[in-house]
PDB file of N, CA and C in Angstrom:
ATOM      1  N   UNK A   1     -43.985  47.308 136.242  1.00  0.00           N
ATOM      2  CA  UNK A   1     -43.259  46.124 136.639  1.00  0.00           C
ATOM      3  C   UNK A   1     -41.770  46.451 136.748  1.00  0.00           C
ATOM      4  N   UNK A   2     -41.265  46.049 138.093  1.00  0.00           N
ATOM      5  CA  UNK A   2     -39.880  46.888 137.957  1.00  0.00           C
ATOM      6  C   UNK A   2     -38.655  45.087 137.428  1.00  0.00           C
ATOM      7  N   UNK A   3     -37.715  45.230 136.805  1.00  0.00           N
ATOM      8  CA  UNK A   3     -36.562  44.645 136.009  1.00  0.00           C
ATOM      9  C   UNK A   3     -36.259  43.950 137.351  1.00  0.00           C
ATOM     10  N   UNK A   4     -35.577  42.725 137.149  1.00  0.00           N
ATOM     11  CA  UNK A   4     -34.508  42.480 138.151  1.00  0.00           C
ATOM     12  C   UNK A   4     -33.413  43.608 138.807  1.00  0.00           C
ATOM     13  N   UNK A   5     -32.916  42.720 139.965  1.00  0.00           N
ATOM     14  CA  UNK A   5     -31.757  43.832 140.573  1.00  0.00           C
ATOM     15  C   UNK A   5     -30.618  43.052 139.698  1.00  0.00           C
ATOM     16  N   UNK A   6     -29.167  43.773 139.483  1.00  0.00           N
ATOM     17  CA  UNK A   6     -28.143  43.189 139.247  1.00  0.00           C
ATOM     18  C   UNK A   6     -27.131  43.617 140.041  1.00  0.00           C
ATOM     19  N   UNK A   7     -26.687  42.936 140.334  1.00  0.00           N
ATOM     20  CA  UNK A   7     -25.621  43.204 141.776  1.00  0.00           C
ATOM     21  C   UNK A   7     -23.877  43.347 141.089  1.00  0.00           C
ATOM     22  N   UNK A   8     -22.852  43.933 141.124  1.00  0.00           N
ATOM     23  CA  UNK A   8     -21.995  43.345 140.473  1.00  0.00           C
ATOM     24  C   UNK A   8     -20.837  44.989 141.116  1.00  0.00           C
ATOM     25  N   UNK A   9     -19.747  44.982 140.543  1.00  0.00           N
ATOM     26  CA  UNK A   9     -18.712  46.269 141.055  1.00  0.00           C
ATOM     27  C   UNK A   9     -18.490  47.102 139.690  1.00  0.00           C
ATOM     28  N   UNK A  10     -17.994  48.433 139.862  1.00  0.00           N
ATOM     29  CA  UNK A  10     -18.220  49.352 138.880  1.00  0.00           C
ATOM     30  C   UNK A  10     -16.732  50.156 139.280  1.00  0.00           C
ATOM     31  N   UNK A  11     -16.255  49.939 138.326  1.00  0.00           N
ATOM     32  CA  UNK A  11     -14.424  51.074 138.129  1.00  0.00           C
ATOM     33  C   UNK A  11     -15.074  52.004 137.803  1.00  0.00           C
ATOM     34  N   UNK A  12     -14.580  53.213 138.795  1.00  0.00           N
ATOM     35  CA  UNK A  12     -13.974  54.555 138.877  1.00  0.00           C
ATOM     36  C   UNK A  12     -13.480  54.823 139.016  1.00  0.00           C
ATOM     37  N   UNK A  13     -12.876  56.276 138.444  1.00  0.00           N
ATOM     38  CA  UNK A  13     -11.498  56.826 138.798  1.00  0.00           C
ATOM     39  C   UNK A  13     -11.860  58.297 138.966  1.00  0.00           C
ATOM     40  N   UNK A  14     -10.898  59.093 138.577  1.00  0.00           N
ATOM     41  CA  UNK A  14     -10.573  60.974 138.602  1.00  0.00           C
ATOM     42  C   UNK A  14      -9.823  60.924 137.371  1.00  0.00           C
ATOM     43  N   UNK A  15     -10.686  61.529 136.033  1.00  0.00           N
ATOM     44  CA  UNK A  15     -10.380  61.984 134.878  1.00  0.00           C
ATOM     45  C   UNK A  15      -8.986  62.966 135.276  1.00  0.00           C
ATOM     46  N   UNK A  16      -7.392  62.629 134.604  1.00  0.00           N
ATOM     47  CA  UNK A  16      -6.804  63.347 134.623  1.00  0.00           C
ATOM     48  C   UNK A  16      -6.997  64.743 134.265  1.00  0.00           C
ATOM     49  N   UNK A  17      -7.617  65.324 133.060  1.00  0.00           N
ATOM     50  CA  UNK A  17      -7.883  66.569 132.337  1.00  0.00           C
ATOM     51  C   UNK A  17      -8.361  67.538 133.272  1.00  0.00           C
ATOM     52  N   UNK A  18      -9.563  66.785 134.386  1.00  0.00           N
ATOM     53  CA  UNK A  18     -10.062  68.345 134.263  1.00  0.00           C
ATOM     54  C   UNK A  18     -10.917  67.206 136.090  1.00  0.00           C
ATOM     55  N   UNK A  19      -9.757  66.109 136.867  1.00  0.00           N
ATOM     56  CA  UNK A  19     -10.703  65.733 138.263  1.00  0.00           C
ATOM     57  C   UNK A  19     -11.947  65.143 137.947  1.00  0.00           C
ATOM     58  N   UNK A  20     -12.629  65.058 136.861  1.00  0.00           N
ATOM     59  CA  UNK A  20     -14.039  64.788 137.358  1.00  0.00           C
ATOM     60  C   UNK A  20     -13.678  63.244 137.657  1.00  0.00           C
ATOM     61  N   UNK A  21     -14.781  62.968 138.610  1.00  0.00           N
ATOM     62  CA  UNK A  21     -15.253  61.479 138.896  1.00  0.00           C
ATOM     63  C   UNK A  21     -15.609  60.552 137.505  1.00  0.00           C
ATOM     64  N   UNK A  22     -15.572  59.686 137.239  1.00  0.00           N
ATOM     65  CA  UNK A  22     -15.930  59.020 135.645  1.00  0.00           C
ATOM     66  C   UNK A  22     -15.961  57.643 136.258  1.00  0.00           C
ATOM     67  N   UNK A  23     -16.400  56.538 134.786  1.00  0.00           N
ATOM     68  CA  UNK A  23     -16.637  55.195 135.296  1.00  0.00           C
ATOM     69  C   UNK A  23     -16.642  54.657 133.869  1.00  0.00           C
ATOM     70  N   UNK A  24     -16.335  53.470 134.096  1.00  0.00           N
ATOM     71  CA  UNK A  24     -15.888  52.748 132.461  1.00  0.00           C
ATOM     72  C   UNK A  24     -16.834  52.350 132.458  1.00  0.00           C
ATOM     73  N   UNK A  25     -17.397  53.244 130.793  1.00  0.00           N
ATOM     74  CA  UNK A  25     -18.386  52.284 129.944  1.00  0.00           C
ATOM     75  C   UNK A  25     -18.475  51.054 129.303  1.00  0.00           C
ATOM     76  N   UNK A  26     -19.333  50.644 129.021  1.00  0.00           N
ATOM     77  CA  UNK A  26     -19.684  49.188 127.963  1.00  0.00           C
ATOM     78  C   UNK A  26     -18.332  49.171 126.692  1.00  0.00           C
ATOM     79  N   UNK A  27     -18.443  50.580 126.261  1.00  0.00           N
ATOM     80  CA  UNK A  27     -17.769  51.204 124.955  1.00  0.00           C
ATOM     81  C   UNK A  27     -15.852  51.175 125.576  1.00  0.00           C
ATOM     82  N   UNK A  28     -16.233  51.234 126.405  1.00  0.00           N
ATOM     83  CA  UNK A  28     -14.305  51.480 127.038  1.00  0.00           C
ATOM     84  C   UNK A  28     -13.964  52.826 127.276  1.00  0.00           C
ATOM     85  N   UNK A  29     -14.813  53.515 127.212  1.00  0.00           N
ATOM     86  CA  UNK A  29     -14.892  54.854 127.510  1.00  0.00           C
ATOM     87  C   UNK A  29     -15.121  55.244 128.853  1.00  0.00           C
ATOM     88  N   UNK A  30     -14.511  56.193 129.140  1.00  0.00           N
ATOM     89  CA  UNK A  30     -14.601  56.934 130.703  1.00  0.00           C
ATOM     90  C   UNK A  30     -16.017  57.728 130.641  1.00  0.00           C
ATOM     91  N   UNK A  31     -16.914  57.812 130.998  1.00  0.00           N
ATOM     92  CA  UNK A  31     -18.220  58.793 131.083  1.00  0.00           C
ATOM     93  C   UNK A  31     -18.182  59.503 132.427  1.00  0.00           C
ATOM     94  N   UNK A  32     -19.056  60.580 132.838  1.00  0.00           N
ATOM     95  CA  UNK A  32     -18.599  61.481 134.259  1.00  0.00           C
ATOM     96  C   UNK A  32     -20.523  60.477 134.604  1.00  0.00           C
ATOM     97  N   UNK A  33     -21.069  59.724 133.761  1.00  0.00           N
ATOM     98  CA  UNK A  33     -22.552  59.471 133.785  1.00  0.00           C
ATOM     99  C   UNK A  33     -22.537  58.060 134.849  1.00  0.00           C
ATOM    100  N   UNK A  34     -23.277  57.385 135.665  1.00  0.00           N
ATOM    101  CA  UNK A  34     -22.942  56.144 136.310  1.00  0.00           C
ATOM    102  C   UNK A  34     -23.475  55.293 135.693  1.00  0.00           C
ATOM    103  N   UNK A  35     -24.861  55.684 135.296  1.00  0.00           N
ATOM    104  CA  UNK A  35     -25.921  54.796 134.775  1.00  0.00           C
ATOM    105  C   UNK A  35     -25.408  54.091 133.035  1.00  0.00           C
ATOM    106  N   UNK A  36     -24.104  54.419 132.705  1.00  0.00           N
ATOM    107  CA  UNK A  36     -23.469  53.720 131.397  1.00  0.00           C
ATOM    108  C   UNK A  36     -22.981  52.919 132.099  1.00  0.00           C
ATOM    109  N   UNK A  37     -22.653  53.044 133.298  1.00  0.00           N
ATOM    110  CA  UNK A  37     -20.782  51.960 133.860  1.00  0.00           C
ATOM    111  C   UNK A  37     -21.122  50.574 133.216  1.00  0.00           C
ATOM    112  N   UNK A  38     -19.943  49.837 132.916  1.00  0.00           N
ATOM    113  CA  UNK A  38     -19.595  48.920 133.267  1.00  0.00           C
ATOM    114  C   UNK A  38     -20.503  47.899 134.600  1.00  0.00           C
ATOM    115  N   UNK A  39     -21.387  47.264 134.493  1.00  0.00           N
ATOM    116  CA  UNK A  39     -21.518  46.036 136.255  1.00  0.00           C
ATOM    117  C   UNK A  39     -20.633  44.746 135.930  1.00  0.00           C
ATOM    118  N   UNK A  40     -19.466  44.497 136.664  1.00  0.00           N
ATOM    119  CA  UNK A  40     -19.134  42.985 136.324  1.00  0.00           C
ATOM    120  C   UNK A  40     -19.156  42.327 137.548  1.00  0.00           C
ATOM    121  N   UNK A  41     -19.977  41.238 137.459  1.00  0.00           N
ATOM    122  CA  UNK A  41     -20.710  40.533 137.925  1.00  0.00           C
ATOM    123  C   UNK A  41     -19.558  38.656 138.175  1.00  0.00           C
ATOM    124  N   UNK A  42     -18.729  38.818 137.227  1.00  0.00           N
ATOM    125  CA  UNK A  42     -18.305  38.118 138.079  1.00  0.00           C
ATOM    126  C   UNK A  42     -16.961  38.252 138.145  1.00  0.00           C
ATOM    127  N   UNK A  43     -15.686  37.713 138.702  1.00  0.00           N
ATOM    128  CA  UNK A  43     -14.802  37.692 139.333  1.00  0.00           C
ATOM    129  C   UNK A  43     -13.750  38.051 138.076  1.00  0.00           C
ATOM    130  N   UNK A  44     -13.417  37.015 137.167  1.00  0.00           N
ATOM    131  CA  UNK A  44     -12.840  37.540 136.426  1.00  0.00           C
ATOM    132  C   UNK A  44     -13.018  38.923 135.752  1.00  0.00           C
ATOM    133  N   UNK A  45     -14.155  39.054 135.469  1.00  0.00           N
ATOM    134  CA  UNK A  45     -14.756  40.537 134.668  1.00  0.00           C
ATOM    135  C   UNK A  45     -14.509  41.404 135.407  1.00  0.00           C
ATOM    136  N   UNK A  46     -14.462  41.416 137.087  1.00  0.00           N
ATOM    137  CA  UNK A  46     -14.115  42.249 137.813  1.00  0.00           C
ATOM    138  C   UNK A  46     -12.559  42.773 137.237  1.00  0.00           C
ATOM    139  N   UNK A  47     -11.682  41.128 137.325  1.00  0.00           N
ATOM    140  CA  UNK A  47     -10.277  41.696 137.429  1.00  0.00           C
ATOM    141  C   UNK A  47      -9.857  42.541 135.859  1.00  0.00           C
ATOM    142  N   UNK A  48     -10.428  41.997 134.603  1.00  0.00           N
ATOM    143  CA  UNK A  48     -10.550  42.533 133.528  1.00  0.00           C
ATOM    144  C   UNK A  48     -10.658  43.825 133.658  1.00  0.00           C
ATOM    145  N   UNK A  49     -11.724  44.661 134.768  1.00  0.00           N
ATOM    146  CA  UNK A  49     -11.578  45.951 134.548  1.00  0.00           C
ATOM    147  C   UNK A  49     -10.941  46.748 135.129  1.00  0.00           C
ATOM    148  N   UNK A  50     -10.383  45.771 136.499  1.00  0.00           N
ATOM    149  CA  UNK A  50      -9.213  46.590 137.210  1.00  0.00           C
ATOM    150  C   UNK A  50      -7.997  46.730 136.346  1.00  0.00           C
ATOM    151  N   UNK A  51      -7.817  45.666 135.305  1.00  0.00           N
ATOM    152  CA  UNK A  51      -6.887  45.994 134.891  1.00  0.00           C
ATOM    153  C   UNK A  51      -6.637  46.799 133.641  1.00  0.00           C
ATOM    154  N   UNK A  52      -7.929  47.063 132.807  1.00  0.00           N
ATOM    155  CA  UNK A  52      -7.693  48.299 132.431  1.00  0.00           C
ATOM    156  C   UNK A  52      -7.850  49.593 133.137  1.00  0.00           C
ATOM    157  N   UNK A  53      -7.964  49.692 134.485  1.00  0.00           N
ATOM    158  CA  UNK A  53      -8.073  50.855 134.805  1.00  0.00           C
ATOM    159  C   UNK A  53      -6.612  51.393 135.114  1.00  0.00           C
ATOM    160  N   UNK A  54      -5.745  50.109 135.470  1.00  0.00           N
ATOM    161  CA  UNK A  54      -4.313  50.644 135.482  1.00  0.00           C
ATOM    162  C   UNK A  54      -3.712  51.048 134.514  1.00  0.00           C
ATOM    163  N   UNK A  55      -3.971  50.199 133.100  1.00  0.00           N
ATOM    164  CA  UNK A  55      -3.448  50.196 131.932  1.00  0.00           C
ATOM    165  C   UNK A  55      -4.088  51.674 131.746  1.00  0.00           C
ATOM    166  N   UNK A  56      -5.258  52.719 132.096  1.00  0.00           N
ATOM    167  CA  UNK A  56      -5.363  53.824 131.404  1.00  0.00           C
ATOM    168  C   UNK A  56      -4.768  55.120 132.584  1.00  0.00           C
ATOM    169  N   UNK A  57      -4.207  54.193 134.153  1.00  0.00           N
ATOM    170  CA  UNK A  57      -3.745  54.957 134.320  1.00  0.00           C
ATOM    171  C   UNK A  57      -2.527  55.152 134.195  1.00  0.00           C
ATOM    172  N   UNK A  58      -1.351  53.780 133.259  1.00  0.00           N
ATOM    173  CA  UNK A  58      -0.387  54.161 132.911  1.00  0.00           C
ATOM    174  C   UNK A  58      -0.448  55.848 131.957  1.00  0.00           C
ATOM    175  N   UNK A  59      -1.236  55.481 131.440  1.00  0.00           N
ATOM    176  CA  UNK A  59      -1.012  56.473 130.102  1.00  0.00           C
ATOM    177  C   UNK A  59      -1.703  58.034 130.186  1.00  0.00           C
ATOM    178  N   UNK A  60      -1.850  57.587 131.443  1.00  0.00           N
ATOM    179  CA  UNK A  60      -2.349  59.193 132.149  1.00  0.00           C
ATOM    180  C   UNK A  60      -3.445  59.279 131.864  1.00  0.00           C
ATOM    181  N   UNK A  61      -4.579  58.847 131.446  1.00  0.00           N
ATOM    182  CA  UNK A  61      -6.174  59.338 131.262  1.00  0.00           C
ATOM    183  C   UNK A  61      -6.566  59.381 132.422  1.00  0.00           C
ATOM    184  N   UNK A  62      -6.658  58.512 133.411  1.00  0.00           N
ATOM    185  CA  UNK A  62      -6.987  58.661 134.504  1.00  0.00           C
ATOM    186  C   UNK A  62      -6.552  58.422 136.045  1.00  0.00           C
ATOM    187  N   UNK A  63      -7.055  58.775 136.803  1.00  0.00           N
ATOM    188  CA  UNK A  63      -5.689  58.108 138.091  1.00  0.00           C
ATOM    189  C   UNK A  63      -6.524  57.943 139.633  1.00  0.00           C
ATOM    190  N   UNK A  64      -6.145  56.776 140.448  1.00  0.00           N
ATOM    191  CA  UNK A  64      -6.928  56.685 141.385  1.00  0.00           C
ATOM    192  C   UNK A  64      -8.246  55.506 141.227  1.00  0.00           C
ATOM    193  N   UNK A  65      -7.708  54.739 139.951  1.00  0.00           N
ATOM    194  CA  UNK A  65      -8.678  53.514 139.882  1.00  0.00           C
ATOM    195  C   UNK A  65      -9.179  52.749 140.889  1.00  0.00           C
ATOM    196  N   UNK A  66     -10.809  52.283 141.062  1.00  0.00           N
ATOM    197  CA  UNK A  66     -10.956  51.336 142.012  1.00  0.00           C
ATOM    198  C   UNK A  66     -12.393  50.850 141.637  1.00  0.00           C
ATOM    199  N   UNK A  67     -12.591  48.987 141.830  1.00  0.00           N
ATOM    200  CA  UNK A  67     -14.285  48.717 141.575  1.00  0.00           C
ATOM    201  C   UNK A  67     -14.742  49.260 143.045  1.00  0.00           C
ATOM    202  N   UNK A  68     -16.068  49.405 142.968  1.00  0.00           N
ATOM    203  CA  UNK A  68     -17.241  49.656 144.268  1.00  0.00           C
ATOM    204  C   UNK A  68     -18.266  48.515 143.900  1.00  0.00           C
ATOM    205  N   UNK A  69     -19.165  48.760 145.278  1.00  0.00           N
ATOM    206  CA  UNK A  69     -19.876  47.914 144.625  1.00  0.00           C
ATOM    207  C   UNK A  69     -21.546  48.442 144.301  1.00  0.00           C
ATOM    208  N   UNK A  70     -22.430  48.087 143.542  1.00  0.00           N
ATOM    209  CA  UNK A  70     -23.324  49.128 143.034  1.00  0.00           C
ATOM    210  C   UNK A  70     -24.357  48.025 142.365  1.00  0.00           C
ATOM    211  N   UNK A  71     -25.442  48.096 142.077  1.00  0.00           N
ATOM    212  CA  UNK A  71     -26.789  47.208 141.372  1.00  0.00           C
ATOM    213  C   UNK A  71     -27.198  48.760 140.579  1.00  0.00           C
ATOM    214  N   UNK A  72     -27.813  47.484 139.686  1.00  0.00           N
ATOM    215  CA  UNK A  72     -28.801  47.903 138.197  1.00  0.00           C
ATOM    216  C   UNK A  72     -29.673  47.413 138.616  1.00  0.00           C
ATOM    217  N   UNK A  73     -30.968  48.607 138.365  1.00  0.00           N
ATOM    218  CA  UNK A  73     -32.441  47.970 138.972  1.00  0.00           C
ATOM    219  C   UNK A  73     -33.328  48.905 137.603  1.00  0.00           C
ATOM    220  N   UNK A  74     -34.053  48.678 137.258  1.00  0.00           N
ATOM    221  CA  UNK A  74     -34.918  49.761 136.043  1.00  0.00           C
ATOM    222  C   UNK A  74     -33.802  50.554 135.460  1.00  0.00           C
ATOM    223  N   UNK A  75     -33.304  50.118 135.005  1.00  0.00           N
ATOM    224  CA  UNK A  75     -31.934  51.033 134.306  1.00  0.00           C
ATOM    225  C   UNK A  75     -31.091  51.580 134.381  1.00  0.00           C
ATOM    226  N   UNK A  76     -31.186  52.278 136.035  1.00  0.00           N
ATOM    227  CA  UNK A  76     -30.164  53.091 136.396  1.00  0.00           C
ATOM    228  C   UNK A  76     -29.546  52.199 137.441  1.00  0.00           C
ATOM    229  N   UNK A  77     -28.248  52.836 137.890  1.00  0.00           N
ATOM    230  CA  UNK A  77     -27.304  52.254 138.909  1.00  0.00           C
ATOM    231  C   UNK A  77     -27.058  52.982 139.826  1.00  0.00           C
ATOM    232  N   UNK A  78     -26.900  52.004 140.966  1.00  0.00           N
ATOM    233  CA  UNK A  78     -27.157  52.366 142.548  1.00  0.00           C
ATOM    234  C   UNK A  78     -26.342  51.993 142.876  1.00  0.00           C
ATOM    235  N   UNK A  79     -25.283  52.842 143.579  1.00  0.00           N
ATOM    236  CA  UNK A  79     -23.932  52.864 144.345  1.00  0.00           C
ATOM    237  C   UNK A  79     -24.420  52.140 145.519  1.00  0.00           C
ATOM    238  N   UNK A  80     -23.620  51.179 146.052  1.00  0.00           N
ATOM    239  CA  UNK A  80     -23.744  50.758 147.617  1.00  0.00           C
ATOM    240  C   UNK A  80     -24.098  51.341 148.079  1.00  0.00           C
ATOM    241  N   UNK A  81     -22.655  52.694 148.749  1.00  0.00           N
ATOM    242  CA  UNK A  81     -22.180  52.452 149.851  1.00  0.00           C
ATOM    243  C   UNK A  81     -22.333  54.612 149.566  1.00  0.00           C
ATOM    244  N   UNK A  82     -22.600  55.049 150.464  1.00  0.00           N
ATOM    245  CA  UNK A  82     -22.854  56.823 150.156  1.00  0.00           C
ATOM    246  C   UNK A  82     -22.119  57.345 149.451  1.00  0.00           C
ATOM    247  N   UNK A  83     -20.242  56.867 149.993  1.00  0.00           N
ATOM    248  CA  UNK A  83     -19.054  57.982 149.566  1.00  0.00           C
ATOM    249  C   UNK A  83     -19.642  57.880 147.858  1.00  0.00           C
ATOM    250  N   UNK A  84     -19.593  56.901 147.261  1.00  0.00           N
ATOM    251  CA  UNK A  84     -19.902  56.655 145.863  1.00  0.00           C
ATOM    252  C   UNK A  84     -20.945  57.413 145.151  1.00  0.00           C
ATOM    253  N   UNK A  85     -22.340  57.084 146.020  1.00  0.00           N
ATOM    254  CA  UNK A  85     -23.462  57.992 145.169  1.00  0.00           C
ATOM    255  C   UNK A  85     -23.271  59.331 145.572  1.00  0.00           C
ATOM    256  N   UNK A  86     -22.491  60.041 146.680  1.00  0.00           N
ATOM    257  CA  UNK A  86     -22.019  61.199 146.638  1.00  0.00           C
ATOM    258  C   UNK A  86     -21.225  61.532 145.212  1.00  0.00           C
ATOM    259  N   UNK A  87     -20.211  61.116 145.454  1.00  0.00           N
ATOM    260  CA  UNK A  87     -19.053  60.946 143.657  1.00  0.00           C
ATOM    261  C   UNK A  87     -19.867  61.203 142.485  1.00  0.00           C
ATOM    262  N   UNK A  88     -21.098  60.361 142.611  1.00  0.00           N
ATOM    263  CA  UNK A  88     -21.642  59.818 141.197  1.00  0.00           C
ATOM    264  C   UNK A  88     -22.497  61.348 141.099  1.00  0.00           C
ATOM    265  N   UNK A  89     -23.143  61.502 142.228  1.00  0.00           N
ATOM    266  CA  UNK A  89     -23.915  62.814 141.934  1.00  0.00           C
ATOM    267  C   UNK A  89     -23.638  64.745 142.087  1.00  0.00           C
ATOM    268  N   UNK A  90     -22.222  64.340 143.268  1.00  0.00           N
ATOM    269  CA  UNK A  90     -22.073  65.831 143.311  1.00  0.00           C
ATOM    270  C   UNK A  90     -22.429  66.233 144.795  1.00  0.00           C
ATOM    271  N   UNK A  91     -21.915  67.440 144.880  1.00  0.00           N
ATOM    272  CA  UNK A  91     -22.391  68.303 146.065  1.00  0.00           C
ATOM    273  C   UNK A  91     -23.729  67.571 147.117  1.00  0.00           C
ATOM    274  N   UNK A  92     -23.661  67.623 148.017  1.00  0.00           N
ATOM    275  CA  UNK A  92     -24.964  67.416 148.845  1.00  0.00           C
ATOM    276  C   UNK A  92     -25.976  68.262 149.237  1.00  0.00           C
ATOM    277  N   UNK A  93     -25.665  68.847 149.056  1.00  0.00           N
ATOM    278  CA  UNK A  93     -26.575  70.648 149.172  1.00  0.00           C
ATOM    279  C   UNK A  93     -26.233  71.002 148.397  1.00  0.00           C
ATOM    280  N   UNK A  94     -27.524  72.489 147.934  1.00  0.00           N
ATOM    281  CA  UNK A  94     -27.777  72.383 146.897  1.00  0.00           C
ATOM    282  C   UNK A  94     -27.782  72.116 145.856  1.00  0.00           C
ATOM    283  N   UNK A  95     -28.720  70.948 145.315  1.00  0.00           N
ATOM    284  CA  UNK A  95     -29.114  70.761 143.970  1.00  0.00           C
ATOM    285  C   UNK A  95     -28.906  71.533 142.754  1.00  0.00           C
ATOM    286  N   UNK A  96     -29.349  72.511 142.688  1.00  0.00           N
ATOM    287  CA  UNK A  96     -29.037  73.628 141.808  1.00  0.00           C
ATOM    288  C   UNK A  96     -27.364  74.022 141.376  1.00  0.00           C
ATOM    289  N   UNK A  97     -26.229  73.038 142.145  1.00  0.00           N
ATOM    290  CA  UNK A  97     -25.532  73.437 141.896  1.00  0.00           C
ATOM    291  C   UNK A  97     -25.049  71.925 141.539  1.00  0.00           C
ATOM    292  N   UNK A  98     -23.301  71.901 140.764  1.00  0.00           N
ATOM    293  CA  UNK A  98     -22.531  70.699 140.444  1.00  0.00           C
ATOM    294  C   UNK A  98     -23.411  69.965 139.087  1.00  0.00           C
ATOM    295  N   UNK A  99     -22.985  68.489 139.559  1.00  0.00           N
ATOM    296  CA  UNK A  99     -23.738  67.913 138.299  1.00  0.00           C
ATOM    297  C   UNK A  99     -25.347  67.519 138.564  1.00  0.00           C
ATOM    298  N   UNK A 100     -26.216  67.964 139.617  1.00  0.00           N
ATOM    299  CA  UNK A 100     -27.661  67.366 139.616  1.00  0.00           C
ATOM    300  C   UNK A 100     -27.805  69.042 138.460  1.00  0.00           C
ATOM    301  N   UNK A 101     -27.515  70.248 138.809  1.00  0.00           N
ATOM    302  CA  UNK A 101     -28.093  70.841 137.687  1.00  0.00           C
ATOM    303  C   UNK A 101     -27.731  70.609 136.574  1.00  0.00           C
ATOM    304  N   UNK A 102     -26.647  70.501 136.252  1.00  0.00           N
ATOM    305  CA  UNK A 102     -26.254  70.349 134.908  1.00  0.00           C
ATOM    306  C   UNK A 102     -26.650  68.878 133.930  1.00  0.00           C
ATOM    307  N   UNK A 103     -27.618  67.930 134.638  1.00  0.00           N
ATOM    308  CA  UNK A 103     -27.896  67.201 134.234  1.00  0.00           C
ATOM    309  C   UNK A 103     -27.717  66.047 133.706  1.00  0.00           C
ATOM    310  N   UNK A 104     -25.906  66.000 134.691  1.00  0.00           N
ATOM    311  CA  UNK A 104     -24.597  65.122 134.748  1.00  0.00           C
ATOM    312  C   UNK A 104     -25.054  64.072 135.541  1.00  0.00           C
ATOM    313  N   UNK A 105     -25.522  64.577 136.772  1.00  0.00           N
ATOM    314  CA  UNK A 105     -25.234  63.185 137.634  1.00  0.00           C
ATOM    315  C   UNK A 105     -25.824  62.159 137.335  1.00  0.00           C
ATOM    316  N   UNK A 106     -26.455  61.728 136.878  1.00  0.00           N
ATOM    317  CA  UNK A 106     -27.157  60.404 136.719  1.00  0.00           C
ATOM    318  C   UNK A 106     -28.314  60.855 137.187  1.00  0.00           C
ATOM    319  N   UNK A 107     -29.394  59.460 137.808  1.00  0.00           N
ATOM    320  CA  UNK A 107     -30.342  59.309 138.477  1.00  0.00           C
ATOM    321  C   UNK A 107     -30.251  59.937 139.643  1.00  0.00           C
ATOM    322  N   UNK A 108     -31.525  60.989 139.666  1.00  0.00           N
ATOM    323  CA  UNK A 108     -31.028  61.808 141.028  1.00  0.00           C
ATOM    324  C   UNK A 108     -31.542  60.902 142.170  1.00  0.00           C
ATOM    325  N   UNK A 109     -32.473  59.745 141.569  1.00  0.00           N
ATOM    326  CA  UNK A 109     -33.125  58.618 142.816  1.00  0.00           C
ATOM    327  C   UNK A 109     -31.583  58.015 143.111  1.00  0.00           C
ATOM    328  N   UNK A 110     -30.432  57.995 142.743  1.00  0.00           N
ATOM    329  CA  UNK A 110     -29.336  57.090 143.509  1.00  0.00           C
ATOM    330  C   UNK A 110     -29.118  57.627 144.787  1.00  0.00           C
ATOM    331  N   UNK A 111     -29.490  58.580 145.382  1.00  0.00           N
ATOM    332  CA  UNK A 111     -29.553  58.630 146.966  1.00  0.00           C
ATOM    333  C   UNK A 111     -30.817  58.290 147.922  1.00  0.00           C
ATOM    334  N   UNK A 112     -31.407  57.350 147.210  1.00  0.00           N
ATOM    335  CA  UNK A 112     -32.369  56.728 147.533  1.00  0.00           C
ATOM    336  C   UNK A 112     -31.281  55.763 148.433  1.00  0.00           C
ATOM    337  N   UNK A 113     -32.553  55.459 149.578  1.00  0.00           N
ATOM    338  CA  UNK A 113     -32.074  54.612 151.008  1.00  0.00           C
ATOM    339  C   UNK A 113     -31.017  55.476 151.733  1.00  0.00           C
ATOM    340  N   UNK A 114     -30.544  56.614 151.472  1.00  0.00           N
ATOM    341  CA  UNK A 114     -29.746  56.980 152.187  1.00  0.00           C
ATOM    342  C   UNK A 114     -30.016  57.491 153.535  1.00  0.00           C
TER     343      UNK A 114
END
């Protein structure tokens, strides 16, 4: 039986330290993982997380903040729109390389419908 869909936008940025792609967790934490993000679902919660994404890029953690928009369906999260589930997963060729090997990217089904 598959869960409802949840529809809602997800902040990402580019980890100052070291570029990677990341996304604010539940915890307030940056993860390089999608399937933790943050979904806010509605308008205010949206602006709530834009605005910590500035507030962490005052302080340099991260830089290049922005929501997308993305659904929760069976647990994992599904980027809209490609540029994103590209981001979220890495390289497009070969697998074996970036984060699908290393066991970073998330759900390797988020390029599903593409």
């Amino acid at each position: 039986m598959t869960t409802p869909t949840e529809k809602g936008k997800i902040l990402t940025a580019n980890r100052l330290r070291d570029g990677e792609v990341v996304f604010l967790t539940h915890s307030g934490e940056w993860s390089e993982n999608i399937d933790g993000a943050v979904l806010a679902t509605e308008p205010q919660a949206q602006a709530a997380l834009e605005a910590r994404g500035k507030g962490d890029e005052g302080v340099n953690l991260v830089t290049g903040t922005y929501l997308f928009d993305a659904e929760r369906r069976d647990g994992h999260v599904f980027a809209s729109h490609i540029k994103e589930r590209i981001r979220s997963l890495g390289p497009t060729v070969r697998a074996d390389l970036g984060k699908q090997a290393q066991g970073k990217g998330g759900h390797f089904a988020a390029l599903q419908g593409v």
